[in-house]
C-alpha atoms as a PDB file:
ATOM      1  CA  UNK A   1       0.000   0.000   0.000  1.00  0.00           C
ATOM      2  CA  UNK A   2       1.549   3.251  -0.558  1.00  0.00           C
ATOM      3  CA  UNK A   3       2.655   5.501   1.738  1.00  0.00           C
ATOM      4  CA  UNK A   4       1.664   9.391   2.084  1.00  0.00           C
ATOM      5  CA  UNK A   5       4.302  11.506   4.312  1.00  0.00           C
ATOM      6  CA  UNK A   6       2.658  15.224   4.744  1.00  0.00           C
ATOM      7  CA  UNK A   7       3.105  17.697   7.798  1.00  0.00           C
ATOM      8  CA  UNK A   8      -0.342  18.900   9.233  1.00  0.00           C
ATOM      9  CA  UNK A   9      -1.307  21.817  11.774  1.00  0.00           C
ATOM     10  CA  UNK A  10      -0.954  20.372  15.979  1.00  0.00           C
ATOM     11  CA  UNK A  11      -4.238  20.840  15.845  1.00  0.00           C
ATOM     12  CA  UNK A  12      -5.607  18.602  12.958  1.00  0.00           C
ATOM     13  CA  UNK A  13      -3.344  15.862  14.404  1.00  0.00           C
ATOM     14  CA  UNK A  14      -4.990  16.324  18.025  1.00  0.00           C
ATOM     15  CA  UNK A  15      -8.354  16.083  16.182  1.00  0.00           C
ATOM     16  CA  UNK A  16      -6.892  12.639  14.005  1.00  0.00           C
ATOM     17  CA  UNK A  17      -6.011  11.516  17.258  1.00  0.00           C
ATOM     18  CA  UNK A  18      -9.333  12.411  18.949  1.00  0.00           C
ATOM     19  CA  UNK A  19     -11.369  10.817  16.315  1.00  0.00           C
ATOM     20  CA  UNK A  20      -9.447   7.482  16.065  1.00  0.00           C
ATOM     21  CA  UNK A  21      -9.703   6.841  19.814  1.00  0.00           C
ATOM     22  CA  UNK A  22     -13.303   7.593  20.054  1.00  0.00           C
ATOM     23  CA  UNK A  23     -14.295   4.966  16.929  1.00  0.00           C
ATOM     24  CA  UNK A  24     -11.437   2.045  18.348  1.00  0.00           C
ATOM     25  CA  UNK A  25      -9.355   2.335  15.089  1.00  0.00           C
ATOM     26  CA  UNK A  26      -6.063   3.632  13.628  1.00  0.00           C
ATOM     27  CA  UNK A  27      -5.183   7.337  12.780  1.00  0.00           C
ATOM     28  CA  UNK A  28      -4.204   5.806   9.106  1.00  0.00           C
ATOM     29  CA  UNK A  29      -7.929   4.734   8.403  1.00  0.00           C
ATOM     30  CA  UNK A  30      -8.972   8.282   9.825  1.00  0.00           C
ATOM     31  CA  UNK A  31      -6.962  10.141   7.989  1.00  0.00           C
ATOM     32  CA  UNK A  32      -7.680   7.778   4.405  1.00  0.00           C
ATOM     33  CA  UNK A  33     -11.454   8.014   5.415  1.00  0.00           C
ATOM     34  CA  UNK A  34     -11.127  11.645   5.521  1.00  0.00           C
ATOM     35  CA  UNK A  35      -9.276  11.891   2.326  1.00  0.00           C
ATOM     36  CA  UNK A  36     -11.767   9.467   0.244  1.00  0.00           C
ATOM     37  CA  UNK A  37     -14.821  11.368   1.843  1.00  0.00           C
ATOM     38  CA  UNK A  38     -13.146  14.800   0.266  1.00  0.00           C
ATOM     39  CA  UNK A  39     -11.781  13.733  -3.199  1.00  0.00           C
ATOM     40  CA  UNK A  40     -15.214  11.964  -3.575  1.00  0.00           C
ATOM     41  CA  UNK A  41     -16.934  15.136  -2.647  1.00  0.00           C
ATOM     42  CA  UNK A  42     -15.251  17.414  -5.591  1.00  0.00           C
ATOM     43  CA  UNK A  43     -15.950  14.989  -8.553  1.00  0.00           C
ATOM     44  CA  UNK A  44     -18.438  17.105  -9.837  1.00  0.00           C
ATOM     45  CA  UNK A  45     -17.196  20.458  -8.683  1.00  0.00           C
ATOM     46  CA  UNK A  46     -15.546  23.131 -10.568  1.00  0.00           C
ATOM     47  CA  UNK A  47     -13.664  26.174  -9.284  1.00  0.00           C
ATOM     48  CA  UNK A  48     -13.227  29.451 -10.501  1.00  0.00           C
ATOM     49  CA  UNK A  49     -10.973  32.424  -9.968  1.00  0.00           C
ATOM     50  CA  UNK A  50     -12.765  36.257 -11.128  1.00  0.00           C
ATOM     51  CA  UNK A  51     -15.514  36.638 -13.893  1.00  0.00           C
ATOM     52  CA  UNK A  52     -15.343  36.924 -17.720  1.00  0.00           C
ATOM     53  CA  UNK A  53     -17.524  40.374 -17.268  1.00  0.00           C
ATOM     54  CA  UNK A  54     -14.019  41.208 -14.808  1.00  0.00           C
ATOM     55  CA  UNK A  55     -11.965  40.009 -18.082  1.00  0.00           C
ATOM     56  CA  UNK A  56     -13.705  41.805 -20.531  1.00  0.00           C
ATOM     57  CA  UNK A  57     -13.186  45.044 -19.072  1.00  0.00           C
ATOM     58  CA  UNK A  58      -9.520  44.635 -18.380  1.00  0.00           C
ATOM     59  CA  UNK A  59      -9.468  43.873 -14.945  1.00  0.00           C
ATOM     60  CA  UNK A  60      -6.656  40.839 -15.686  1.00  0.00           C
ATOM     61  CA  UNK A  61      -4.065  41.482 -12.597  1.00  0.00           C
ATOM     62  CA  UNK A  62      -3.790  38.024 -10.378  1.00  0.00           C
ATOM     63  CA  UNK A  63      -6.087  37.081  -7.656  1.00  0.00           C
ATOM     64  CA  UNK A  64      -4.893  33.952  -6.391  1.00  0.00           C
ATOM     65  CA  UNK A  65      -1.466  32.195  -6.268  1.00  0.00           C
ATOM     66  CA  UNK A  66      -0.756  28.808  -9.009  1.00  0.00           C
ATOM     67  CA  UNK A  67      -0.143  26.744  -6.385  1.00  0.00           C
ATOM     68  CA  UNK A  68      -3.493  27.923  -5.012  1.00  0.00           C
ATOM     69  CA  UNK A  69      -5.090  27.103  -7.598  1.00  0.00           C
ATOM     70  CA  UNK A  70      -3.729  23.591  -8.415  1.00  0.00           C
ATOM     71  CA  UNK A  71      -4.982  22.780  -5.275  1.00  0.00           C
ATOM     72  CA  UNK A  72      -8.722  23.182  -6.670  1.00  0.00           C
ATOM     73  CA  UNK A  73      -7.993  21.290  -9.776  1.00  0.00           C
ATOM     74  CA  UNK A  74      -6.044  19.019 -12.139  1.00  0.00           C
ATOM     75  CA  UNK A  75      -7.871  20.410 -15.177  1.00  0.00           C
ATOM     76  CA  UNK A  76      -9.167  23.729 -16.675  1.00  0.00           C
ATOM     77  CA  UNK A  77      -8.255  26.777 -18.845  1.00  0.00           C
ATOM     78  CA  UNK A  78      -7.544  30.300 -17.895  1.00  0.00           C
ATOM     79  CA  UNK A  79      -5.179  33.643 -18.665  1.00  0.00           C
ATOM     80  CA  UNK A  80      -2.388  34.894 -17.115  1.00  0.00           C
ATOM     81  CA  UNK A  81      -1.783  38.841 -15.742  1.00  0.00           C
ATOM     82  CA  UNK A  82      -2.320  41.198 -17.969  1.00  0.00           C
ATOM     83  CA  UNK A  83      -3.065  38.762 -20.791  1.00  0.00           C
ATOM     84  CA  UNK A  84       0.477  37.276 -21.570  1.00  0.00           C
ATOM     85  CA  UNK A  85      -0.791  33.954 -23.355  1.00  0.00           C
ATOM     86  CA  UNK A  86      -3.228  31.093 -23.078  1.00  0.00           C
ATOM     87  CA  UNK A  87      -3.807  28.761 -19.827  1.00  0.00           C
ATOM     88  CA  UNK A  88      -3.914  25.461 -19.968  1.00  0.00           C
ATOM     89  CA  UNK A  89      -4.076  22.551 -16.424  1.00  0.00           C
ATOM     90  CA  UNK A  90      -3.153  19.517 -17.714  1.00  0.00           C
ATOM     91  CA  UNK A  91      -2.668  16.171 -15.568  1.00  0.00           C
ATOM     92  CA  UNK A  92      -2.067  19.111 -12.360  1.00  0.00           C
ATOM     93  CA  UNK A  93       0.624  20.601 -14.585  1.00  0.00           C
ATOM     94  CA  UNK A  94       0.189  24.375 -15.559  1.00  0.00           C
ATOM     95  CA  UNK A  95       1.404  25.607 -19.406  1.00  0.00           C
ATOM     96  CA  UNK A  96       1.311  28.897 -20.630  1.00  0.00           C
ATOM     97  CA  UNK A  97       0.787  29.084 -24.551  1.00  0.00           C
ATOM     98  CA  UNK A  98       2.769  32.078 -25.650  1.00  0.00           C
ATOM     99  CA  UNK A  99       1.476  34.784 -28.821  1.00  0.00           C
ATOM    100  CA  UNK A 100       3.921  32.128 -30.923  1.00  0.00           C
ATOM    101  CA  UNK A 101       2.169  29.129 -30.417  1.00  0.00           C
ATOM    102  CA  UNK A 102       4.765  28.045 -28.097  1.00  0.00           C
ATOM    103  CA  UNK A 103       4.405  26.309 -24.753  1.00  0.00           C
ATOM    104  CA  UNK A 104       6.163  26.612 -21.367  1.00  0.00           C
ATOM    105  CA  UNK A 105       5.379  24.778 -18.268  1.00  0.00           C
ATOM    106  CA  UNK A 106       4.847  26.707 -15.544  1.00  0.00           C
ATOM    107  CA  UNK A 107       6.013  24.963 -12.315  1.00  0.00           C
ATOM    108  CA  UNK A 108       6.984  28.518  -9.993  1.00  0.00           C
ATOM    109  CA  UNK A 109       4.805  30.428  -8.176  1.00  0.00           C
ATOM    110  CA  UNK A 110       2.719  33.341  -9.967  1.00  0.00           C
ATOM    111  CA  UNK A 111      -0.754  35.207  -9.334  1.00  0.00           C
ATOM    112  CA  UNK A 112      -3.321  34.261 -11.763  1.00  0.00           C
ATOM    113  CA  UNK A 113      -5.793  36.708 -12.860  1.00  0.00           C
ATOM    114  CA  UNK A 114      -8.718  34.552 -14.027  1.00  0.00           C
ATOM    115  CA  UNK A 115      -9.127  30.297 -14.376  1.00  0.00           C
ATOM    116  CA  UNK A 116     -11.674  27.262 -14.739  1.00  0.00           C
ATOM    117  CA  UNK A 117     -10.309  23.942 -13.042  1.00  0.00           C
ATOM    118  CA  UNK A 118     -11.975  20.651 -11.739  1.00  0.00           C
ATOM    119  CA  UNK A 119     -10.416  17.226 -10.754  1.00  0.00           C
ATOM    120  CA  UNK A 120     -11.524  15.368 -14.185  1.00  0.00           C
ATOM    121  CA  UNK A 121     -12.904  12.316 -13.784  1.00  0.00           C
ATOM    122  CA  UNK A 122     -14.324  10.590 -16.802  1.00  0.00           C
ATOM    123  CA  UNK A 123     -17.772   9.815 -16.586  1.00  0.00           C
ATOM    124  CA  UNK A 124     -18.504   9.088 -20.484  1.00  0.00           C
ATOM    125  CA  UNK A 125     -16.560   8.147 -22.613  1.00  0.00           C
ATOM    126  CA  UNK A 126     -16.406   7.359 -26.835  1.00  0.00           C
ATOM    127  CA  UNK A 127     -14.407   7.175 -30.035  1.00  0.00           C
ATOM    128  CA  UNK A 128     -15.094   9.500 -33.089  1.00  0.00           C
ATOM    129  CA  UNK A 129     -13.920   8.773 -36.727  1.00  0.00           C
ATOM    130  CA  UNK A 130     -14.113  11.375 -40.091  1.00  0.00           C
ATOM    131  CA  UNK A 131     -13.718  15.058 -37.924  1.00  0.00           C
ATOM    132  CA  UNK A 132     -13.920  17.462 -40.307  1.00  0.00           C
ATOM    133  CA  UNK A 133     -14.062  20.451 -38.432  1.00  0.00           C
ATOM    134  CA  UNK A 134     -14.739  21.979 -35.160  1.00  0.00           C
ATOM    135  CA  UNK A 135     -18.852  21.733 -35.380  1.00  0.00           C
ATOM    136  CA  UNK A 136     -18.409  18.040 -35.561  1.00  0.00           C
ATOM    137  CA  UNK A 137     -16.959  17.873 -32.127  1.00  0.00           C
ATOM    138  CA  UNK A 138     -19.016  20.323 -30.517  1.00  0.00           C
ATOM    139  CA  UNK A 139     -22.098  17.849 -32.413  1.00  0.00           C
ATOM    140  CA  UNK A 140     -21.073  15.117 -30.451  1.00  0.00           C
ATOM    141  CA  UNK A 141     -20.511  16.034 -27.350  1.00  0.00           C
ATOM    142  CA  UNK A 142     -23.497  17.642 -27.668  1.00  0.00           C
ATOM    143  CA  UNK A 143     -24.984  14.454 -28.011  1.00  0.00           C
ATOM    144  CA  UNK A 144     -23.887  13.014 -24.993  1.00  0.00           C
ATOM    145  CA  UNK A 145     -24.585  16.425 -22.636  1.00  0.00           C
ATOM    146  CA  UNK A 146     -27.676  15.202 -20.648  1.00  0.00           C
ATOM    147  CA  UNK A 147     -28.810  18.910 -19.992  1.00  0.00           C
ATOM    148  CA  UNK A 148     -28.376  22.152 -21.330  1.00  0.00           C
ATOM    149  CA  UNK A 149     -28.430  23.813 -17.855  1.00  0.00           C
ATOM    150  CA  UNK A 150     -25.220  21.956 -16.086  1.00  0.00           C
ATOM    151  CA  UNK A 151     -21.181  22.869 -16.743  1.00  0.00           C
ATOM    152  CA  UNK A 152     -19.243  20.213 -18.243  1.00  0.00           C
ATOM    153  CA  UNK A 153     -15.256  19.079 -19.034  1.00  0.00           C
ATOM    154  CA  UNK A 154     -14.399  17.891 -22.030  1.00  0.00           C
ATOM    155  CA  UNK A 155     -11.444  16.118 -22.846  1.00  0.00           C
ATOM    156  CA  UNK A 156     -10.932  14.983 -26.542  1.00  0.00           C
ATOM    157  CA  UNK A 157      -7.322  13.184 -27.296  1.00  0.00           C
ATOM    158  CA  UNK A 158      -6.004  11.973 -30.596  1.00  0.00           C
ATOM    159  CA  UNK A 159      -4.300  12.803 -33.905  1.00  0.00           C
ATOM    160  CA  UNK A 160      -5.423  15.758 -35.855  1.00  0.00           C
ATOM    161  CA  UNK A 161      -4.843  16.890 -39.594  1.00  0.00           C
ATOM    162  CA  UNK A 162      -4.904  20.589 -38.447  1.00  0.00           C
ATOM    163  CA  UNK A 163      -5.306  22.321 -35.620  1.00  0.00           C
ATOM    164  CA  UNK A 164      -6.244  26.406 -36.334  1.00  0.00           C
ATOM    165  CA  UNK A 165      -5.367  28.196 -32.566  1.00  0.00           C
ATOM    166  CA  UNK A 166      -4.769  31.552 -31.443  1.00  0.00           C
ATOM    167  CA  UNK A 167      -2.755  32.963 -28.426  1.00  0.00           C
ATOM    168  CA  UNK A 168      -3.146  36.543 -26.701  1.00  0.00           C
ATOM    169  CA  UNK A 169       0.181  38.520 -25.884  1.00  0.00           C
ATOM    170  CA  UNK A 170       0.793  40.443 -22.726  1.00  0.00           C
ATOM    171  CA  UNK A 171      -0.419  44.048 -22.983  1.00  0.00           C
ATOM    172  CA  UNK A 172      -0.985  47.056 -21.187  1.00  0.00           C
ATOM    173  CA  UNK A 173      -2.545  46.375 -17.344  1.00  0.00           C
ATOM    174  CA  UNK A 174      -6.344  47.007 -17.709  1.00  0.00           C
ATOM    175  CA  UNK A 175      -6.750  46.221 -21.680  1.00  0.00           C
ATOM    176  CA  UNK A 176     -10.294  45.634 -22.497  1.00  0.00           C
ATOM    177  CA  UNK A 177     -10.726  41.964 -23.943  1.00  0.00           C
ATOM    178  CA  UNK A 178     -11.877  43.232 -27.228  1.00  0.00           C
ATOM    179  CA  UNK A 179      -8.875  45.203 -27.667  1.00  0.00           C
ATOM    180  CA  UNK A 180      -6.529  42.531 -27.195  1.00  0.00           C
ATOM    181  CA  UNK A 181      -8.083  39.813 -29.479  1.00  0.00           C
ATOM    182  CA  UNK A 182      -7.800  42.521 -31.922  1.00  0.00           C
ATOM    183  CA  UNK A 183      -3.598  41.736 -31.781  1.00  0.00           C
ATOM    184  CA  UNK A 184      -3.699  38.326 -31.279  1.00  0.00           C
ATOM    185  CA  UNK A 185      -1.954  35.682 -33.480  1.00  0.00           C
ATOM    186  CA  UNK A 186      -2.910  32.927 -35.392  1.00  0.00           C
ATOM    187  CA  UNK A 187      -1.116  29.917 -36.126  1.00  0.00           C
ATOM    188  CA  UNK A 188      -2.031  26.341 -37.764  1.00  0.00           C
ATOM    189  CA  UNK A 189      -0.484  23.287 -36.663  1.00  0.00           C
ATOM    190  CA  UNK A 190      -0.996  20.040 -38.921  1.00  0.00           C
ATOM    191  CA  UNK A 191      -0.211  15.596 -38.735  1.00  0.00           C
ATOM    192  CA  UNK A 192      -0.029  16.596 -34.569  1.00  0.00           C
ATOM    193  CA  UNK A 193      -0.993  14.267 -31.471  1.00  0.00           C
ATOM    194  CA  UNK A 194      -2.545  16.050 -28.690  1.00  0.00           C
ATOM    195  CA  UNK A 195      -5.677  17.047 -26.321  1.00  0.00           C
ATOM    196  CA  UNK A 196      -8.454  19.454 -26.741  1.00  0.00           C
ATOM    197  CA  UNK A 197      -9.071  20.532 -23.081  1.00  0.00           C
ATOM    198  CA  UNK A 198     -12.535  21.854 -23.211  1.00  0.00           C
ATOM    199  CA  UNK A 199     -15.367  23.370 -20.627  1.00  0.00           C
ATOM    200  CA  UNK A 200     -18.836  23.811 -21.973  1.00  0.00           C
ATOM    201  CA  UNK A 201     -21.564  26.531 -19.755  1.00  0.00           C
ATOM    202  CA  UNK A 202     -24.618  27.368 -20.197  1.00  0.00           C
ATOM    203  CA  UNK A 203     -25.814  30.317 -21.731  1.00  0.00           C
ATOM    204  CA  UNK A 204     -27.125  31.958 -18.579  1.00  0.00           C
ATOM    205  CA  UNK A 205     -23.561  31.856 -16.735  1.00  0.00           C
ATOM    206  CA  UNK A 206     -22.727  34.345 -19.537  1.00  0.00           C
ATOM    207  CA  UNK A 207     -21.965  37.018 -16.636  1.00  0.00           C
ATOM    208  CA  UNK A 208     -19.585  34.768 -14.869  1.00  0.00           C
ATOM    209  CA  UNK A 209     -17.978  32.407 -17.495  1.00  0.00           C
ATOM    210  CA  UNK A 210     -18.053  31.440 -21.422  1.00  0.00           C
ATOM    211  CA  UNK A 211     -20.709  30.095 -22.751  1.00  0.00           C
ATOM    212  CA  UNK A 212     -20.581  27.416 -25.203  1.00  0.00           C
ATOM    213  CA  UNK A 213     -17.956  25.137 -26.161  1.00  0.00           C
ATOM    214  CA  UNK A 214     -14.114  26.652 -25.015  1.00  0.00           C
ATOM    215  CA  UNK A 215     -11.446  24.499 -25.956  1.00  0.00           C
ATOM    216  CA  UNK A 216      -7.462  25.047 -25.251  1.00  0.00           C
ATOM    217  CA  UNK A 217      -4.855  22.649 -27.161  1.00  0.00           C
ATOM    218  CA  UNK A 218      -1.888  21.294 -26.001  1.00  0.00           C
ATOM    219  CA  UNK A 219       0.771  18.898 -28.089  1.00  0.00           C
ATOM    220  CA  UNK A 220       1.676  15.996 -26.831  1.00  0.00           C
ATOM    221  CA  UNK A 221       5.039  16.760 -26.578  1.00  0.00           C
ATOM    222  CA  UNK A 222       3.758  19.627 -24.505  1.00  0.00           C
ATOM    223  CA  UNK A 223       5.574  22.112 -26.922  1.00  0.00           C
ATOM    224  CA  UNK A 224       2.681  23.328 -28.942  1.00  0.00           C
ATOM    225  CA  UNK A 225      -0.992  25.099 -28.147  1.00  0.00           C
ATOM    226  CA  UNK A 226      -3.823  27.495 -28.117  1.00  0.00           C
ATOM    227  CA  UNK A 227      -6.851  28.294 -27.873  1.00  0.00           C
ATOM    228  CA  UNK A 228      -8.641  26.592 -30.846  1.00  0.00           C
ATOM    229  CA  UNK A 229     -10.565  28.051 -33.511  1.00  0.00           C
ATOM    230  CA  UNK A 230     -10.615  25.041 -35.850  1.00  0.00           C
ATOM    231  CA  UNK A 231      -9.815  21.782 -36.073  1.00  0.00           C
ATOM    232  CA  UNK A 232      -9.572  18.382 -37.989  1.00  0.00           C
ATOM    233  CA  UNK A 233      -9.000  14.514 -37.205  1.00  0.00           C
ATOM    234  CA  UNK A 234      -9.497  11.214 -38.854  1.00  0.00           C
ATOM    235  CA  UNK A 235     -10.330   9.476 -35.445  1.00  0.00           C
ATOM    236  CA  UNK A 236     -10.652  11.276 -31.783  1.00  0.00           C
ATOM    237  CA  UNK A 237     -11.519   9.892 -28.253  1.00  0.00           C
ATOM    238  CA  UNK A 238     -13.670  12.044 -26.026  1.00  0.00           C
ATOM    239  CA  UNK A 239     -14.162  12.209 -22.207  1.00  0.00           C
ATOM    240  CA  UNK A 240     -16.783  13.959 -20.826  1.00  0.00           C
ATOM    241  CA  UNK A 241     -17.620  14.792 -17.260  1.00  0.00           C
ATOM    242  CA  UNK A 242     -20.695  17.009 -15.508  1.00  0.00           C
ATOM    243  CA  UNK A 243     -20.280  19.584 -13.283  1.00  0.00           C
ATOM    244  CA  UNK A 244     -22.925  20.443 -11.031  1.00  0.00           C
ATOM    245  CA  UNK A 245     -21.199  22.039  -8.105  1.00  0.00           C
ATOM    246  CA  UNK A 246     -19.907  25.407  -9.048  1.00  0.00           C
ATOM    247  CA  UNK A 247     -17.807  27.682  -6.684  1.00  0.00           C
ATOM    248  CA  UNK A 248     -16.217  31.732  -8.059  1.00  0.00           C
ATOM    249  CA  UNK A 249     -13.792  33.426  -5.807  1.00  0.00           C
ATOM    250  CA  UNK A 250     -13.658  36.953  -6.497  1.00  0.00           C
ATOM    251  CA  UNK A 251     -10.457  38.698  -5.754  1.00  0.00           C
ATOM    252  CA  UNK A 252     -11.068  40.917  -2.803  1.00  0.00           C
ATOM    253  CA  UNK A 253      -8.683  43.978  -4.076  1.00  0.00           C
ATOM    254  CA  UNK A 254      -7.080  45.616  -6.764  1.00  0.00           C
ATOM    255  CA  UNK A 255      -9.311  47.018  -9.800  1.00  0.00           C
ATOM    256  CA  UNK A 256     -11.845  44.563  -9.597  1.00  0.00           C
ATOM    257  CA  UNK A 257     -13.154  46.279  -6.424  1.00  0.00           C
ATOM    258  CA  UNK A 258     -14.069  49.543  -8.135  1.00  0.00           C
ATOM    259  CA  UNK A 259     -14.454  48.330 -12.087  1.00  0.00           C
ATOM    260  CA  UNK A 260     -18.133  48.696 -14.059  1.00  0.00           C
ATOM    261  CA  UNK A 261     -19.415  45.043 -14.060  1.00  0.00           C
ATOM    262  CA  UNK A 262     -22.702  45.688 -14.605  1.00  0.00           C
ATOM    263  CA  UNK A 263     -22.915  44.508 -18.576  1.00  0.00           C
ATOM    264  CA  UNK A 264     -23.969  41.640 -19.881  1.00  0.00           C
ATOM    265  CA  UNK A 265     -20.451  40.147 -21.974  1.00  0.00           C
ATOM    266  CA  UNK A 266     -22.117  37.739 -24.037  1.00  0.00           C
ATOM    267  CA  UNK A 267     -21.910  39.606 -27.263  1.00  0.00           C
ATOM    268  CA  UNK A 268     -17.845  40.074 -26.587  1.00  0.00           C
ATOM    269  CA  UNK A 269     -17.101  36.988 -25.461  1.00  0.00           C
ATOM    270  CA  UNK A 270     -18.584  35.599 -28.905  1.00  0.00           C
ATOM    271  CA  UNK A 271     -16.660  38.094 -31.045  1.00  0.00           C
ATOM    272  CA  UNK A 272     -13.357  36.968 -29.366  1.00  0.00           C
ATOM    273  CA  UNK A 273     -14.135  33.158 -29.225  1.00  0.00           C
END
């Protein structure tokens, strides 16, 4: 059985202690009780940092710290400060997607501005053959979405002819969304192995997230991504999971305390997705 070493608060191991004396058994099945009852309770939860209303108006400054936010999830898509490339959580790993196409892991400590993660845990799964563009994916999953008012990650692996993708580049601190798209570049990638890391929301959490489909791309060989515009495979495997627990932490200073959130994004959102 393998072994987990990790240093806890005097407090927590008082309570461990507590709790295994009072039900006659060992602090290990405590503490693996404990553990099971909480991983168990996030399979269906996702966690956000800011809103997409806060994004569209340029508040893009971090909130929370990486590590922070790997703690909420092992999948998801996001930005980084001030808009310097596309965010991808893959497998608990963080990559950055640079204005070139180009990928860099992210393993230090940095503030994050705005993100979508879960723990992804297939819950449906099938294989896909003749792709021949991006609303033939977004066809099938629809297919296998059991309602239109629930979040969902997508995860959709495979060889592709051609994937079309686009990265933002850093800009000016407090560029409006629109503004940036306006600079960002495009870049085609064809004969490549890798994952389309997807969400899909409902059309009413239009204040808070993206609606639709919103899929990020990442290589195989982890060197290659973006956020995808088009794309094209002879045979694809998809995993889909729902998520019906949904908590937003809003950053609790800098300009998101005193910015104009009061529109509805929707209309933006679709001109720069």
């Amino acid at each position: 059985m393998p072994i987990l070493t990790v240093a806890i608060p005097r407090s927590l191991d008082a309570a461990v202690e507590d709790l295994a004396r009072q039900r006659g058994t060992s602090r290990d099945s405590v503490v693996s009780a404990a553990l099971g009852e909480y991983l168990n309770s996030h399979r269906h939860r996702m966690y956000q940092i800011s809103t997409s209303t806060a994004l569209v108006e340029g508040v893009n400054e971090g909130a929370v710290s990486s590590g922070f936010l790997l703690a909420q999830g092992d999948f998801g898509l996001g930005t980084f400060e001030n808009l310097d490339g596309e965010m991808v959580i893959l497998d608990g790993a963080i990559y950055q997607v640079r204005g070139d196409g180009s990928v860099t892991r992210r393993d230090d400590q940095f503030q994050i501005p705005f993100a979508v993660v879960a723990r992804f845990h297939e819950e449906v799964m099938f294989e896909a053959k003749n792709l021949r563009c991006m609303a033939d994916v977004e066809r099938l999953c629809d297919l296998h979405r059991e309602s239109p008012n629930l979040f969902y990650a997508l995860k959709v692996e495979g060889y592709f002819d051609q994937v079309h993708a686009r990265a933002v580049r850093r800009m000016a601190p407090g560029t409006a969304l629109v503004d940036a798209a306006a600079q960002q570049k495009e870049f085609r990638f064809r004969d490549i192995e890798g994952t389309l890391i997807g969400l899909w929301s409902p059309s009413y959490s239009s204040t808070f997230n993206v609606p639709g489909y919103h899929f990020h791309f990442l290589s195989k060989d982890r060197t290659r991504g973006g956020h995808v515009l088009e794309c094209s495979a002879n045979k694809l495997r998809f995993g889909l999971q729902t998520l019906c627990e949904y908590d937003v932490r809003l950053p609790d200073r800098g300009s998101f305390l005193t910015a104009s959130l009061g529109k509805d994004p929707a209309a933006v959102l679709a001109e720069v997705e």
